[in-house]
Protein backbone atom coordinates (compact mmCIF):
# COMPACT_ATOMS: atom_id res chain seq x y z
CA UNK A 1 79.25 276.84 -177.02
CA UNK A 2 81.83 276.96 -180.13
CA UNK A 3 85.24 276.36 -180.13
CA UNK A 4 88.30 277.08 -182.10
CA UNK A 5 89.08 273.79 -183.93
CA UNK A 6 92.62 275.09 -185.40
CA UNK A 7 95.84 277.15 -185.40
CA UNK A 8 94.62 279.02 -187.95
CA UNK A 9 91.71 279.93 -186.36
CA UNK A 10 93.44 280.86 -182.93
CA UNK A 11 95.96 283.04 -184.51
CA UNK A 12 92.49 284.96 -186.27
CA UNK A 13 90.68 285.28 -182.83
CA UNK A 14 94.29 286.39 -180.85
CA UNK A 15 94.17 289.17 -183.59
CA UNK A 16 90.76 290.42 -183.32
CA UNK A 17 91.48 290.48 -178.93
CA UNK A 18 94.39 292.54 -179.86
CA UNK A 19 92.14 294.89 -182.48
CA UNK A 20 89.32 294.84 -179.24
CA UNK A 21 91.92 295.92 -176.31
CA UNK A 22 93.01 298.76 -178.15
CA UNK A 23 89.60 299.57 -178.62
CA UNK A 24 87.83 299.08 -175.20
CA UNK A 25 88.83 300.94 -171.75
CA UNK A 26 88.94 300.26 -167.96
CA UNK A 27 85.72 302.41 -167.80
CA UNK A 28 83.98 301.20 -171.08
CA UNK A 29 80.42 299.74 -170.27
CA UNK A 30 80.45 296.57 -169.64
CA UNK A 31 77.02 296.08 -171.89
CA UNK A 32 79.53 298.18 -174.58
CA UNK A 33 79.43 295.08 -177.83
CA UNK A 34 82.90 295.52 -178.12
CA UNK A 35 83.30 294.01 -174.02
CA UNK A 36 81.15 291.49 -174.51
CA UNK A 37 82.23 290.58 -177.79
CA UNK A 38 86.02 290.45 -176.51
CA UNK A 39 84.59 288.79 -173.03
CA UNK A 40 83.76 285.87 -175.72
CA UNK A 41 86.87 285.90 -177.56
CA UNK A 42 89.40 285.54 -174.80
CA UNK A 43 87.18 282.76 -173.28
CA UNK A 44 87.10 280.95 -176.62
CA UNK A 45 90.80 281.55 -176.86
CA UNK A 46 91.86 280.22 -173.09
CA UNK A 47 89.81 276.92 -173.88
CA UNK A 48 91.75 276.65 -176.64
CA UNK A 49 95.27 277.11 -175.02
CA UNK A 50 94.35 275.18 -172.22
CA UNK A 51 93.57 272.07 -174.29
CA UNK A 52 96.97 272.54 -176.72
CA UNK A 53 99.41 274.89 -174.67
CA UNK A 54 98.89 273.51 -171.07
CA UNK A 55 101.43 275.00 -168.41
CA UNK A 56 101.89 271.97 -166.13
CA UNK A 57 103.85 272.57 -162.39
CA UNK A 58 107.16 273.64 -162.25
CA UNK A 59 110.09 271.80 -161.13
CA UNK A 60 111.98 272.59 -158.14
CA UNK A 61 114.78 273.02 -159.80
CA UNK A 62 113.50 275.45 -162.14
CA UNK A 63 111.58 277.47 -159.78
CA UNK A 64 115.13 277.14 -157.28
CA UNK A 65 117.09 278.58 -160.49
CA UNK A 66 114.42 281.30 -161.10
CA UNK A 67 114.60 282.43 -157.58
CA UNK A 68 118.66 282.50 -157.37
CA UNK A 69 117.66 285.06 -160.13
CA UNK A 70 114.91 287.37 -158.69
CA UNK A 71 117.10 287.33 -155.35
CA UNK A 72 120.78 287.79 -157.11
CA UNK A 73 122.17 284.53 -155.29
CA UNK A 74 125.00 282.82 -156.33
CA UNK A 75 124.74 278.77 -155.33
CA UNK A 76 126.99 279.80 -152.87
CA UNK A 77 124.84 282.71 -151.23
CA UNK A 78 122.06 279.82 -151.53
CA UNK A 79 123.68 277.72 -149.59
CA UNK A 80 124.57 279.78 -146.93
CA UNK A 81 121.48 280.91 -146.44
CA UNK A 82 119.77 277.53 -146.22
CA UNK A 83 122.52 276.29 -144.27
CA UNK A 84 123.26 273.47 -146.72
CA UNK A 85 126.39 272.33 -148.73
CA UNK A 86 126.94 273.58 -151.70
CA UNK A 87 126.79 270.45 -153.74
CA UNK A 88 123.51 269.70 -151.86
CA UNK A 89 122.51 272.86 -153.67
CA UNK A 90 123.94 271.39 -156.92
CA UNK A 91 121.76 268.54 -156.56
CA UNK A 92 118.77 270.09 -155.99
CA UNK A 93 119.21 272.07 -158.89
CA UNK A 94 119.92 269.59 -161.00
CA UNK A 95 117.32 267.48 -159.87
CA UNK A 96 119.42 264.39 -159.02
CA UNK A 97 117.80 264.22 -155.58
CA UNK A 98 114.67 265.76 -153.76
CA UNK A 99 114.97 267.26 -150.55
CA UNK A 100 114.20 266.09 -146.98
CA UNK A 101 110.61 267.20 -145.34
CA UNK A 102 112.96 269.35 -142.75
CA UNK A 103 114.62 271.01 -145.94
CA UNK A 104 111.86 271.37 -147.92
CA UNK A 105 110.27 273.27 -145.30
CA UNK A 106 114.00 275.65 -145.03
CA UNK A 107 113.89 276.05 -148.88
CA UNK A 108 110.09 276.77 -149.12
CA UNK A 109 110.30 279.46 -146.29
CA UNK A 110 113.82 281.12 -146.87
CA UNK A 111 113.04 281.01 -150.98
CA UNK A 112 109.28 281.60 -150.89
CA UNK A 113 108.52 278.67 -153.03
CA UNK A 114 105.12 277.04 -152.71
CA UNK A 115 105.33 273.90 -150.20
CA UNK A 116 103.28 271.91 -153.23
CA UNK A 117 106.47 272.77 -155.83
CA UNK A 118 109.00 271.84 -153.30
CA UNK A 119 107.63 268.88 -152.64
CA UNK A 120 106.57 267.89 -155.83
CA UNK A 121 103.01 267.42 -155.83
């Protein structure tokens, strides 16, 4: 199968998806040229991000600091509700230490992080 060798060529098959979703419907054929056509594209185009704009795993931190967000918690508010200190909090947000298995567990539960992120693997 081909692949997109360059930038240049990304950026030309990003902008011909964007012409084709404009173009093609939730109820548009699915033998339509235009579906297949873009079904082709966007695969071409996810090879190519995957190989030169790969997402790798969040860090606890990050995913602690985006969820203090979503929730409107203060470190404090964190803190109280995982019934740590709040420089314990500080640390795990800063990443200077990692949790214990019986906090992990707390933070994964009462924060709905993934047990995988909060334990970093």
């Amino acid at each position: 199968m081909a692949t997109i060798k360059d930038k240049s060529r990304y950026d030309t098959v990003m902008s011909r998806i964007e012409e084709l979703m404009v173009q093609v419907e939730e109820d548009t054929p699915v033998t339509d040229k235009r579906v297949m056509e873009l079904d082709l594209l966007v695969e071409l185009a996810e090879e190519y991000e995957d190989e030169h704009f790969p997402i790798g795993t969040p860090s606890l931190p990050d995913v602690m600091k985006l969820r203090m967000y979503e929730m409107n918690l203060t470190q404090e508010k964190v803190a109280e509700l995982l019934g740590l200190s709040q420089s314990r909090i500080s640390n795990f947000l800063t990443g200077k230490t990692t949790p214990t298995l019986e906090v992990a567990r707390i933070i994964s539960i009462r924060l709905n992080i993934e047990p995988a992120i909060v334990l970093g693997v």
